[in-house]
C-alpha atoms as a PDB file:
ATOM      1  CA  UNK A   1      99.721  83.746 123.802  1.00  0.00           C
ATOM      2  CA  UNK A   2     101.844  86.809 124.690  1.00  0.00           C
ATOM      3  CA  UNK A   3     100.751  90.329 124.353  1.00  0.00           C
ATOM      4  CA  UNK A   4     102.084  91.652 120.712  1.00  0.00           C
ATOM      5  CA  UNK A   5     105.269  93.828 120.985  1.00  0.00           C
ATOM      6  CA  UNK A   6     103.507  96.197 118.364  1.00  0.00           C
ATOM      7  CA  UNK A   7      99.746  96.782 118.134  1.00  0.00           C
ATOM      8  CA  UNK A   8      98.041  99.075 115.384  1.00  0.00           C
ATOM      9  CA  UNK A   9      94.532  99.781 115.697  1.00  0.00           C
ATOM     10  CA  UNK A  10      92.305 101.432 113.585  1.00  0.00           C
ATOM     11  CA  UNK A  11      95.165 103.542 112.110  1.00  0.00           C
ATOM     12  CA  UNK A  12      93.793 106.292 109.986  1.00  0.00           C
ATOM     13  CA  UNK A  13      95.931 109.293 107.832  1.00  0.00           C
ATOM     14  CA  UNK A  14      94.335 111.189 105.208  1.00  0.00           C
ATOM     15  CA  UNK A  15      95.444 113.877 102.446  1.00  0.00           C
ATOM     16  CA  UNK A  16      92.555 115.887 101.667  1.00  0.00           C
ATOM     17  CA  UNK A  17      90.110 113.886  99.662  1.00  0.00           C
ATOM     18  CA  UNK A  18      92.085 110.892 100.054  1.00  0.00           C
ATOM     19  CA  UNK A  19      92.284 108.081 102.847  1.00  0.00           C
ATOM     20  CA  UNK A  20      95.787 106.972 102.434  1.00  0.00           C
ATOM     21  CA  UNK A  21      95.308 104.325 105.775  1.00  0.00           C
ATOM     22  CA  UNK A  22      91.860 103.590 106.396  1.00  0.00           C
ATOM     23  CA  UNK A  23      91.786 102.279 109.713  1.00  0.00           C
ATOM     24  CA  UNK A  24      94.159  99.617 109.662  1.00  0.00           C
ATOM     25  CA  UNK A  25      94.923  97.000 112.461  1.00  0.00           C
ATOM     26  CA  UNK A  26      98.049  95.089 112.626  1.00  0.00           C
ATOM     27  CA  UNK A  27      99.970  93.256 115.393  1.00  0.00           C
ATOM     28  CA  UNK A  28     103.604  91.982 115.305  1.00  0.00           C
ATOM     29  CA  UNK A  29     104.363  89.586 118.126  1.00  0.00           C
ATOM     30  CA  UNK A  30     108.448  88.982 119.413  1.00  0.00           C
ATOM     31  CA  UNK A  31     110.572  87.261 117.243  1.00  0.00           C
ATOM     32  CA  UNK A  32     107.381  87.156 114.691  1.00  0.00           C
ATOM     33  CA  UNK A  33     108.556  88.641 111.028  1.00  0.00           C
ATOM     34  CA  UNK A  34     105.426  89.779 109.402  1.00  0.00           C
ATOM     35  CA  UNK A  35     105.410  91.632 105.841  1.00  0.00           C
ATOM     36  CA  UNK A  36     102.935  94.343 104.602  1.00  0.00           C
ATOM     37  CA  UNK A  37     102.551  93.780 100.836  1.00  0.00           C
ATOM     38  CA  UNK A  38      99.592  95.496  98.250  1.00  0.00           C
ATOM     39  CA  UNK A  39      99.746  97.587  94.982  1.00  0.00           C
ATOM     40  CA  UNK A  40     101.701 100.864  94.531  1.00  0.00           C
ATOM     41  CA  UNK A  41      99.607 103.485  96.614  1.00  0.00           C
ATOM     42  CA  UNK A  42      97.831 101.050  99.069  1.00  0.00           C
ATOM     43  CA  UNK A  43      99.642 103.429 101.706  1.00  0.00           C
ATOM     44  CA  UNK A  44     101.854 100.723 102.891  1.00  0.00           C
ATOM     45  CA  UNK A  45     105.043 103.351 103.317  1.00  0.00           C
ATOM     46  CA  UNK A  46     102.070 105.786 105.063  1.00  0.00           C
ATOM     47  CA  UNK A  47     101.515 103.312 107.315  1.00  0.00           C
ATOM     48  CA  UNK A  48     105.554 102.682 108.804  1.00  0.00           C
ATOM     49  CA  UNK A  49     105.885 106.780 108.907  1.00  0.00           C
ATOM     50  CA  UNK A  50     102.962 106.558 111.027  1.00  0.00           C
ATOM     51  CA  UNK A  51     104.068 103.518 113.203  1.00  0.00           C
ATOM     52  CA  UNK A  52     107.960 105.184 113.067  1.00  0.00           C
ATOM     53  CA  UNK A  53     106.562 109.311 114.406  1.00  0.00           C
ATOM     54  CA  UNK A  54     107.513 110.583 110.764  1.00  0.00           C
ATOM     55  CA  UNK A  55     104.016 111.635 110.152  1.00  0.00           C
ATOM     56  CA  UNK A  56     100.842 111.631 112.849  1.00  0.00           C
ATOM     57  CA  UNK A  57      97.689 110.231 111.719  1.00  0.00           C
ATOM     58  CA  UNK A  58      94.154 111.958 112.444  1.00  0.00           C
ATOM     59  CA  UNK A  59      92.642 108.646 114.009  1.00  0.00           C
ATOM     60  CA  UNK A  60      93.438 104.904 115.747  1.00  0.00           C
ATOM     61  CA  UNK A  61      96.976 104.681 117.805  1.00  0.00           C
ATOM     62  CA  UNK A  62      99.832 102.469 118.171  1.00  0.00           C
ATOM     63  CA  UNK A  63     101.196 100.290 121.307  1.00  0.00           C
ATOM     64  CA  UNK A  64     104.483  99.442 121.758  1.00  0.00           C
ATOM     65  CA  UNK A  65     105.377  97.167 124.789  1.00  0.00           C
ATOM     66  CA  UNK A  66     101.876  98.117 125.694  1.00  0.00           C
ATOM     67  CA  UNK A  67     102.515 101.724 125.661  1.00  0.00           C
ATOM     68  CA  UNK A  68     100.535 104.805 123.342  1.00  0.00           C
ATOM     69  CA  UNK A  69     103.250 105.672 121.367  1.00  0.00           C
ATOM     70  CA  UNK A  70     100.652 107.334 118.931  1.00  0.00           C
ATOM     71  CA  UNK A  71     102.574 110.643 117.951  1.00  0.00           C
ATOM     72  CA  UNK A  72     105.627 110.949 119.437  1.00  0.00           C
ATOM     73  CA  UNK A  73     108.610 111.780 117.222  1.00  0.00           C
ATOM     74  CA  UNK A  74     111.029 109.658 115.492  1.00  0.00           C
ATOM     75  CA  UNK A  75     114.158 110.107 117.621  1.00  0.00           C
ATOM     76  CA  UNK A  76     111.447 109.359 120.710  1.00  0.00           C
ATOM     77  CA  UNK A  77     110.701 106.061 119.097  1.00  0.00           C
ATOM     78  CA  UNK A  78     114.367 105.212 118.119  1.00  0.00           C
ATOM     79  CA  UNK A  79     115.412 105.433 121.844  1.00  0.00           C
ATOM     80  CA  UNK A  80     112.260 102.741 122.394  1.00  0.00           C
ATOM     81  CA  UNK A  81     114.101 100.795 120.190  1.00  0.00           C
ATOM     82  CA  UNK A  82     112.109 101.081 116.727  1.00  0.00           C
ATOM     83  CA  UNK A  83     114.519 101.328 113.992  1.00  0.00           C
ATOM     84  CA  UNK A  84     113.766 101.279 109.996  1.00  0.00           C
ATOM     85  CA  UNK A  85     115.296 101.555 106.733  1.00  0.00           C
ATOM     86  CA  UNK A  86     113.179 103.532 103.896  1.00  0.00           C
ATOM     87  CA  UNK A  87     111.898 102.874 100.409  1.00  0.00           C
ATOM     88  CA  UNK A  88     114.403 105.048  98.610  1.00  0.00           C
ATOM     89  CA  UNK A  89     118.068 104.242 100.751  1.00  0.00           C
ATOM     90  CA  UNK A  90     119.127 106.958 103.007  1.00  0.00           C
ATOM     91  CA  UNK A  91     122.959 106.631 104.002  1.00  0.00           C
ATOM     92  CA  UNK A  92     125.500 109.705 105.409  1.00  0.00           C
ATOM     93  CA  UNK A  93     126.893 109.728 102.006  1.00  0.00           C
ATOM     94  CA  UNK A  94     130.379 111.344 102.834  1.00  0.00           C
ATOM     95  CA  UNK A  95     130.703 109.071 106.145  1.00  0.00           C
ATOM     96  CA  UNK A  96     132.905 105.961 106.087  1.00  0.00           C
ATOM     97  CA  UNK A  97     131.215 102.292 106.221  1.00  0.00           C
ATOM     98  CA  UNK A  98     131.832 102.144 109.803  1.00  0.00           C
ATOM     99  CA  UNK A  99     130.808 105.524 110.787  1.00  0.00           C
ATOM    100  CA  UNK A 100     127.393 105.240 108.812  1.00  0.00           C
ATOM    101  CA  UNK A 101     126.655 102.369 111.360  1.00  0.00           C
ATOM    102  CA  UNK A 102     128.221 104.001 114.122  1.00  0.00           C
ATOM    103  CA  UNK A 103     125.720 106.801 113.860  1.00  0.00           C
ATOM    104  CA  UNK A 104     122.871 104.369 114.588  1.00  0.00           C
ATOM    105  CA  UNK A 105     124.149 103.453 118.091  1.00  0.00           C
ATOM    106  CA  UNK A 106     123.863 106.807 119.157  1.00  0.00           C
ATOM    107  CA  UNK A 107     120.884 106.568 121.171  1.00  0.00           C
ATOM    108  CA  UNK A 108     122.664 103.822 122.933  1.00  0.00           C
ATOM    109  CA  UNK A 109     125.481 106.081 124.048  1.00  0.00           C
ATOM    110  CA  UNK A 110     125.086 106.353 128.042  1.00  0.00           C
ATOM    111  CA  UNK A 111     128.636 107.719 129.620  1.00  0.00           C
ATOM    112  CA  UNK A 112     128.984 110.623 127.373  1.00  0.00           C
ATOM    113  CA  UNK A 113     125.538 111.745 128.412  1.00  0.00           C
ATOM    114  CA  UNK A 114     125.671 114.753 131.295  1.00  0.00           C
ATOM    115  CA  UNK A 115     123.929 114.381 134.344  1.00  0.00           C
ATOM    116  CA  UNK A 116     122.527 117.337 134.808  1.00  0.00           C
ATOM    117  CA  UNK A 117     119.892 117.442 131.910  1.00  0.00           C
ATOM    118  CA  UNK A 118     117.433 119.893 132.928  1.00  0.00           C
ATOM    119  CA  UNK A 119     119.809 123.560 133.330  1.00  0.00           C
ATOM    120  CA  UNK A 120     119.507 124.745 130.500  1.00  0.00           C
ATOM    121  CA  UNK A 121     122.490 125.158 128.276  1.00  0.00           C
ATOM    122  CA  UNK A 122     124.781 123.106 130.778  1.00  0.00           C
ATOM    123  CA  UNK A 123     124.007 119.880 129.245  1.00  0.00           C
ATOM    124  CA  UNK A 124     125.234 121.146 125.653  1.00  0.00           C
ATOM    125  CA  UNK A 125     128.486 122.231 127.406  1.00  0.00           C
ATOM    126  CA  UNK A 126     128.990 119.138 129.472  1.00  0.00           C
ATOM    127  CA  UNK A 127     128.775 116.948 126.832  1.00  0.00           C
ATOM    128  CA  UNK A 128     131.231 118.927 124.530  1.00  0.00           C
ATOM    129  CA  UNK A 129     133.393 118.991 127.238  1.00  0.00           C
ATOM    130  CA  UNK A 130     132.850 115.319 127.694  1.00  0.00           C
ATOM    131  CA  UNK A 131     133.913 114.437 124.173  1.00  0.00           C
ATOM    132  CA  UNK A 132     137.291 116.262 124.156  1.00  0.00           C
ATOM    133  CA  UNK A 133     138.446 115.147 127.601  1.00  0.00           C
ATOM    134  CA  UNK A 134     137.223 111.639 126.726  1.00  0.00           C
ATOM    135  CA  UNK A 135     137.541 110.095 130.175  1.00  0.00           C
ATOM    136  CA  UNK A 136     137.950 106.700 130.612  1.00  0.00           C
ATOM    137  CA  UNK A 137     134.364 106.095 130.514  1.00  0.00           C
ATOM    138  CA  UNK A 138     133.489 107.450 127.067  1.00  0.00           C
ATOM    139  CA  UNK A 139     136.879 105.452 125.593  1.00  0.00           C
ATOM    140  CA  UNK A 140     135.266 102.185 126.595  1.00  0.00           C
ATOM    141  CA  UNK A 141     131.909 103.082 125.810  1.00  0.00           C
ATOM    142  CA  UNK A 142     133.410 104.037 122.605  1.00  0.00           C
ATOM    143  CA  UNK A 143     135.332 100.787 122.108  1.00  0.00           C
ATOM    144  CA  UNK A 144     132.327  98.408 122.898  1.00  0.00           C
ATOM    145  CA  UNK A 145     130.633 100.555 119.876  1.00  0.00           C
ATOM    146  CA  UNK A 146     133.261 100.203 117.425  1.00  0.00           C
ATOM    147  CA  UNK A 147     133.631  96.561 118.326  1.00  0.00           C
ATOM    148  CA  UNK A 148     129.906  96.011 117.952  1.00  0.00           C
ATOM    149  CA  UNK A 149     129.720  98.121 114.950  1.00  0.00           C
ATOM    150  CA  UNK A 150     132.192  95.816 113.108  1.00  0.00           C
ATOM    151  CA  UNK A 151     130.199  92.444 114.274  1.00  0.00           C
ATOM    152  CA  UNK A 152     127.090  93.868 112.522  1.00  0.00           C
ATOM    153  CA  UNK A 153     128.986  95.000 109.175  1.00  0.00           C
ATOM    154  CA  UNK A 154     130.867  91.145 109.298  1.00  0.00           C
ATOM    155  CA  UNK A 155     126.863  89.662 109.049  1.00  0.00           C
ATOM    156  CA  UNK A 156     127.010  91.180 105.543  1.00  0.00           C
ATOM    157  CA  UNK A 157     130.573  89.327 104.608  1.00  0.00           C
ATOM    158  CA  UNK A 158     132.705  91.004 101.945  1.00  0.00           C
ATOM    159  CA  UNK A 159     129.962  92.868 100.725  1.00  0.00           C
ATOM    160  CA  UNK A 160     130.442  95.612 103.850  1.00  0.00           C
ATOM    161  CA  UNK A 161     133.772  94.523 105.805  1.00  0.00           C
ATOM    162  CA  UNK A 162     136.212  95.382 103.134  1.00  0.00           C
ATOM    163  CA  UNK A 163     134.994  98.821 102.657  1.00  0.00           C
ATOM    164  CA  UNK A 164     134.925  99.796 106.115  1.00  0.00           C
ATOM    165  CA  UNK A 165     137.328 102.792 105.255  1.00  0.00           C
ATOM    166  CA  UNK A 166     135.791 104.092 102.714  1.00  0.00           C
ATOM    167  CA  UNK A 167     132.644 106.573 102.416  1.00  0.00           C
ATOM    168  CA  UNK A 168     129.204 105.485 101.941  1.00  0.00           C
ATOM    169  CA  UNK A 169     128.612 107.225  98.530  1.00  0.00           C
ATOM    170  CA  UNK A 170     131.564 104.823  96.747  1.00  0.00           C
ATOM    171  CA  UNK A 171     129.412 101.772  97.102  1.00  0.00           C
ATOM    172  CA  UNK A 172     127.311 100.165  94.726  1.00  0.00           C
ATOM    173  CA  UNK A 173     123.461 100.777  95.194  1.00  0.00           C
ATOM    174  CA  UNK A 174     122.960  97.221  96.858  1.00  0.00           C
ATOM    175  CA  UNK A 175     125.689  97.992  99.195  1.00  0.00           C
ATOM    176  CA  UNK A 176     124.036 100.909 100.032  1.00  0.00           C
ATOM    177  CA  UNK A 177     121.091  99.144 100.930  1.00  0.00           C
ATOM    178  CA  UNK A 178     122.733  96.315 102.887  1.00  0.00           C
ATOM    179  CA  UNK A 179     124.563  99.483 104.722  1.00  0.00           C
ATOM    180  CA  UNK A 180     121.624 101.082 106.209  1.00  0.00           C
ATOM    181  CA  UNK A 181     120.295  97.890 107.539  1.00  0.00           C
ATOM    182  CA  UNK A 182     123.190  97.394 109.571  1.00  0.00           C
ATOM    183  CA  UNK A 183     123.255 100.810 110.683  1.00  0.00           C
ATOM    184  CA  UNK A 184     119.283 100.146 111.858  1.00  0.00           C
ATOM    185  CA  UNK A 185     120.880  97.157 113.569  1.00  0.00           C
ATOM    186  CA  UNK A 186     123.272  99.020 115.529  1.00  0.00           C
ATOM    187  CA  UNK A 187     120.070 100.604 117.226  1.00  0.00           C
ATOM    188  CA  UNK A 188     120.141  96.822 118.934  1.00  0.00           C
ATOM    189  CA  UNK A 189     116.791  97.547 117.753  1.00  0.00           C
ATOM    190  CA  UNK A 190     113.205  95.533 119.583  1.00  0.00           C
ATOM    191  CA  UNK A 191     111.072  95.993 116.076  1.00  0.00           C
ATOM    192  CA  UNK A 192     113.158  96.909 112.707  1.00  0.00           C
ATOM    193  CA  UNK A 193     110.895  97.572 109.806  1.00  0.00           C
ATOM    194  CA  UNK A 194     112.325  97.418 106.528  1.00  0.00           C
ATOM    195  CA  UNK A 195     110.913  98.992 103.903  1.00  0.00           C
ATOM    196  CA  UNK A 196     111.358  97.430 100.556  1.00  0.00           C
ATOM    197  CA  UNK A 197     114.923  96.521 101.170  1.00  0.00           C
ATOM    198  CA  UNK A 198     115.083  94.447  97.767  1.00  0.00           C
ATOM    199  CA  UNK A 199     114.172  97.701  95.735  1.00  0.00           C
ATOM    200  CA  UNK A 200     116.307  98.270  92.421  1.00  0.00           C
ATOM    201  CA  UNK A 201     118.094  95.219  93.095  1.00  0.00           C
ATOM    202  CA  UNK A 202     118.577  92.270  90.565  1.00  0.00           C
ATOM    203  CA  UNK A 203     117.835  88.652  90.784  1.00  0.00           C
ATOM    204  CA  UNK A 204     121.166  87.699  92.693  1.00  0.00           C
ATOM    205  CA  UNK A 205     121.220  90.519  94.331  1.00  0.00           C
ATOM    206  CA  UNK A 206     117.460  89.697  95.998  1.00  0.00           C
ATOM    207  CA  UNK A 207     118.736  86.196  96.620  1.00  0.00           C
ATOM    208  CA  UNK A 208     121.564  87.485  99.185  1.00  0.00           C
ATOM    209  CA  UNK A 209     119.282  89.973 100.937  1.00  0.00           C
ATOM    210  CA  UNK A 210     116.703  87.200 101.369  1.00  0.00           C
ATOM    211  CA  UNK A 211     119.558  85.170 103.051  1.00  0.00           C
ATOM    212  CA  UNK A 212     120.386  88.395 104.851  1.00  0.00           C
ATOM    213  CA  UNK A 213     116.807  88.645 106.397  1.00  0.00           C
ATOM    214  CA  UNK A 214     116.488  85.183 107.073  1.00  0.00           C
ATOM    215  CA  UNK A 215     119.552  85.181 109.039  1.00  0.00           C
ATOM    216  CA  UNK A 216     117.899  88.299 111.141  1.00  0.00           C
ATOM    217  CA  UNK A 217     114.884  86.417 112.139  1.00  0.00           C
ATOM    218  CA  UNK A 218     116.689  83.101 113.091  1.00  0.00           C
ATOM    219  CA  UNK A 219     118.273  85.520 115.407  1.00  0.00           C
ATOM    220  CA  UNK A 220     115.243  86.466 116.594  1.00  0.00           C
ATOM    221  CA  UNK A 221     115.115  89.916 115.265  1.00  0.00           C
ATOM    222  CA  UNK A 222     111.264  90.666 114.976  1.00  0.00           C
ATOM    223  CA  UNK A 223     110.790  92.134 111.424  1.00  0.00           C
ATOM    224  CA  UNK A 224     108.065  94.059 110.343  1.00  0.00           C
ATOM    225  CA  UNK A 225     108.282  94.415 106.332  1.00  0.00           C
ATOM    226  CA  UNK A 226     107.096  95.778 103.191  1.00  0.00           C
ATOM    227  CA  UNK A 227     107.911  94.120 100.248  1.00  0.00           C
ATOM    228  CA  UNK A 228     106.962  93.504  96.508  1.00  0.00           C
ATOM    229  CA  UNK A 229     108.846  90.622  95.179  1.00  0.00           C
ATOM    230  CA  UNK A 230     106.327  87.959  96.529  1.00  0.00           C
ATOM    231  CA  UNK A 231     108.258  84.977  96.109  1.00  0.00           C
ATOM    232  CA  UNK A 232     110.299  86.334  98.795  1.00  0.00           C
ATOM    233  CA  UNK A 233     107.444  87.582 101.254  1.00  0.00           C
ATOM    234  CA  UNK A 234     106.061  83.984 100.909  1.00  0.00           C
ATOM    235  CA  UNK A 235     109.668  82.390 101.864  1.00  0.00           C
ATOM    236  CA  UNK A 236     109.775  84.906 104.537  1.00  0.00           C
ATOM    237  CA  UNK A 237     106.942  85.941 106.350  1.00  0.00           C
ATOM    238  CA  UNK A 238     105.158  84.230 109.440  1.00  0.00           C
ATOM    239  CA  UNK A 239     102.534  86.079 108.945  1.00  0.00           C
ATOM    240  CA  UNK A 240     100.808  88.685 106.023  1.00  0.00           C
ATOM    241  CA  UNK A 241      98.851  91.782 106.063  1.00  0.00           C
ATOM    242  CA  UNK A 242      97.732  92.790 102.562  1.00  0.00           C
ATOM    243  CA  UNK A 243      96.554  96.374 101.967  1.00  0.00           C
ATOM    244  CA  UNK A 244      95.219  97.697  98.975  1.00  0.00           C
ATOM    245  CA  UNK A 245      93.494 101.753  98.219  1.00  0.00           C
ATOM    246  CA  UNK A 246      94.440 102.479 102.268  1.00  0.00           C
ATOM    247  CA  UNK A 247      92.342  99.122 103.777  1.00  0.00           C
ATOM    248  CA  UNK A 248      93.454  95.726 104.929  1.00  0.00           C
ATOM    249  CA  UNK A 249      91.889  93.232 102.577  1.00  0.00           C
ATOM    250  CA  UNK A 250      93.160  89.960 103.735  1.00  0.00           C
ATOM    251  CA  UNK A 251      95.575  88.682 106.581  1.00  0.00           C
ATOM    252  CA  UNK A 252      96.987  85.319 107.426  1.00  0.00           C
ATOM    253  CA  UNK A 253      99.535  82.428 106.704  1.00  0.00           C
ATOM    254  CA  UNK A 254     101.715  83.115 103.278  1.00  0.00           C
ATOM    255  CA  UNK A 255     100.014  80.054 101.427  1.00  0.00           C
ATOM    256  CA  UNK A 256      96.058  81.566 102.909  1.00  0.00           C
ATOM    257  CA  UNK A 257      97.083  85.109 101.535  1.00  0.00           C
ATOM    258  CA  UNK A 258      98.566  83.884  98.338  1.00  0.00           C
ATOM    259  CA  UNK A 259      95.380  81.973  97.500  1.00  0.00           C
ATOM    260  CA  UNK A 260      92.472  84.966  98.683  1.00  0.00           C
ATOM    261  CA  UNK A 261      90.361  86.103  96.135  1.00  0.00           C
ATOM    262  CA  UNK A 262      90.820  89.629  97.292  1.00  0.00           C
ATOM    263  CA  UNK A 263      94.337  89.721  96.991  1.00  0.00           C
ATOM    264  CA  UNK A 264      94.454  87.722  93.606  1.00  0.00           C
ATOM    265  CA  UNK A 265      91.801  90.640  92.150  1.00  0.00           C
ATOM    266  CA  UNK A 266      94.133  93.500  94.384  1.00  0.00           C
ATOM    267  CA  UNK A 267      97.213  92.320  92.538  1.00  0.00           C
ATOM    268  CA  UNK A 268      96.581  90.740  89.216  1.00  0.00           C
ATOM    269  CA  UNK A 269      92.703  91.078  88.383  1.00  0.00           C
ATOM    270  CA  UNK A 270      91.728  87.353  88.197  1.00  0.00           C
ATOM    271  CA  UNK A 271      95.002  85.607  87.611  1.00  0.00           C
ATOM    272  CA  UNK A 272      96.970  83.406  89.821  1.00  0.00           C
ATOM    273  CA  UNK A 273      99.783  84.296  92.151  1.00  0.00           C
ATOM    274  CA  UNK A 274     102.461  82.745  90.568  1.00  0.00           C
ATOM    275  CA  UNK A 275     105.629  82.079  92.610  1.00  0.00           C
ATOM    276  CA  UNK A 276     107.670  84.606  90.992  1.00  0.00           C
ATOM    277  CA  UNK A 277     105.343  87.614  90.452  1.00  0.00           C
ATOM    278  CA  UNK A 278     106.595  90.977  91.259  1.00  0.00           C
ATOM    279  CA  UNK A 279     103.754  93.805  92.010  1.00  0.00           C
ATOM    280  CA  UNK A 280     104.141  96.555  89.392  1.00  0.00           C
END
């Protein structure tokens, strides 16, 4: 079996008094799609900022291609090719369509970067100087992003491609949601993590952005995800890692996890996982 692309072990942040992850191990293999589900405040969102350098934990670390990657910042681990979406949608809100997913390529831009990095303020002033010469090299580089950009807004049909033009706040909530997954995707990212992309949305709504993440995986995107609606984890997931108060309670196939005693009392006290139950 091949090493995991990501490995968390013994992951630990706390807030005071309170153990938000309580030493948590997870692995997500290539081309695996593996969601993170529990209660409200299991520390499920903790655990991405920690696995994404938005917050540091005080104990365990996380491997990436087999490397620490335990602490470094954000931008860092978007260059390593981690990208996410977040609970609550974050989009340039006066940026057009196209330029919102644009921005997420940017730590794929190599001709526009100066070569000499390390004299200090040189590199600021070659690369502005760079940008409005635009040599032949930045034009195509340029090109191939705008032409990639538009192949990743087409996988979301006429939900994204006819609003191209216009700027990211004009779009409906869901749209705004479907737009900063493509702009994660521009990253040409190794791991995206998703977190609760169906948030807010309605029934049909959930339906396309089910279709939307299948479609991902079959191309072998590897997924990490957090997710209430549990009839879609269960059509979804590979694998999944149930948390509840900070700890992983239970792990395994969707139909073992559905059926665990722990998770049933985690969720719903001592009722059954129905096939349409949405965590509260």
């Amino acid at each position: 079996m091949p090493s995991p692309l990501l490995e968390v072990a013994a992951l630990t942040r706390r807030f005071g008094g309170l153990t938000a992850v309580d030493g948590v191990d997870l692995q997500v293999r290539e081309g695996e799609l593996v969601s993170v589900i529990g209660p409200n405040g299991a520390g499920k969102t903790t655990l991405f900022n920690l696995i994404t350098g938005l917050d540091q934990p005080d104990g365990g670390r996380v491997l990436f291609g087999g490397t620490d990657i335990t602490g470094l910042p954000a931008q860092e681990l978007a260059r390593r090719g981690l990208a996410r979406t977040f609970q609550h949608g974050r989009v340039f809100a006066n940026l057009s369509v196209l330029d919102n997913v644009l921005v997420g390529a940017h730590t794929r831009l190599r001709a526009a970067k100066p070569a000499m990095r390390g004299v200090p303020g040189l590199a600021a002033i070659a690369e502005l100087a760079l940008g409005l010469l635009q040599p032949p090299s930045v034009l195509r580089e340029a090109r191939h992003l705008r032409e990639h950009a538009l192949a990743i807004i087409a996988l979301f049909g006429d939900r994204l491609t006819p609003r191209i033009h216009q700027p990211a706040h004009s779009l409906s909530y869901a749209n705004r949601r479907r737009l900063e997954i493509a702009r994660a995707l521009a990253l040409q990212p190794q791991l995206l993590l998703l977190d609760e992309p169906t948030a807010g949305m309605n029934e049909s709504e959930t339906v396309e952005m089910l279709q939307i993440i299948r479609g991902l995986k079959q191309r072998g995107e590897t997924i990490l995800l957090i997710e209430h609606k549990l009839d879609l984890v269960m059509q979804l997931s590979d694998r999944v890692v149930v948390l509840d108060d900070g700890r992983k309670i239970a792990e395994g196939l969707p139909e073992q996890v559905r059926h665990d005693p722990a998770v049933i009392e985690a969720y719903l006290g001592h009722r059954h996982i129905g096939e349409q139950v949405v965590a509260a």
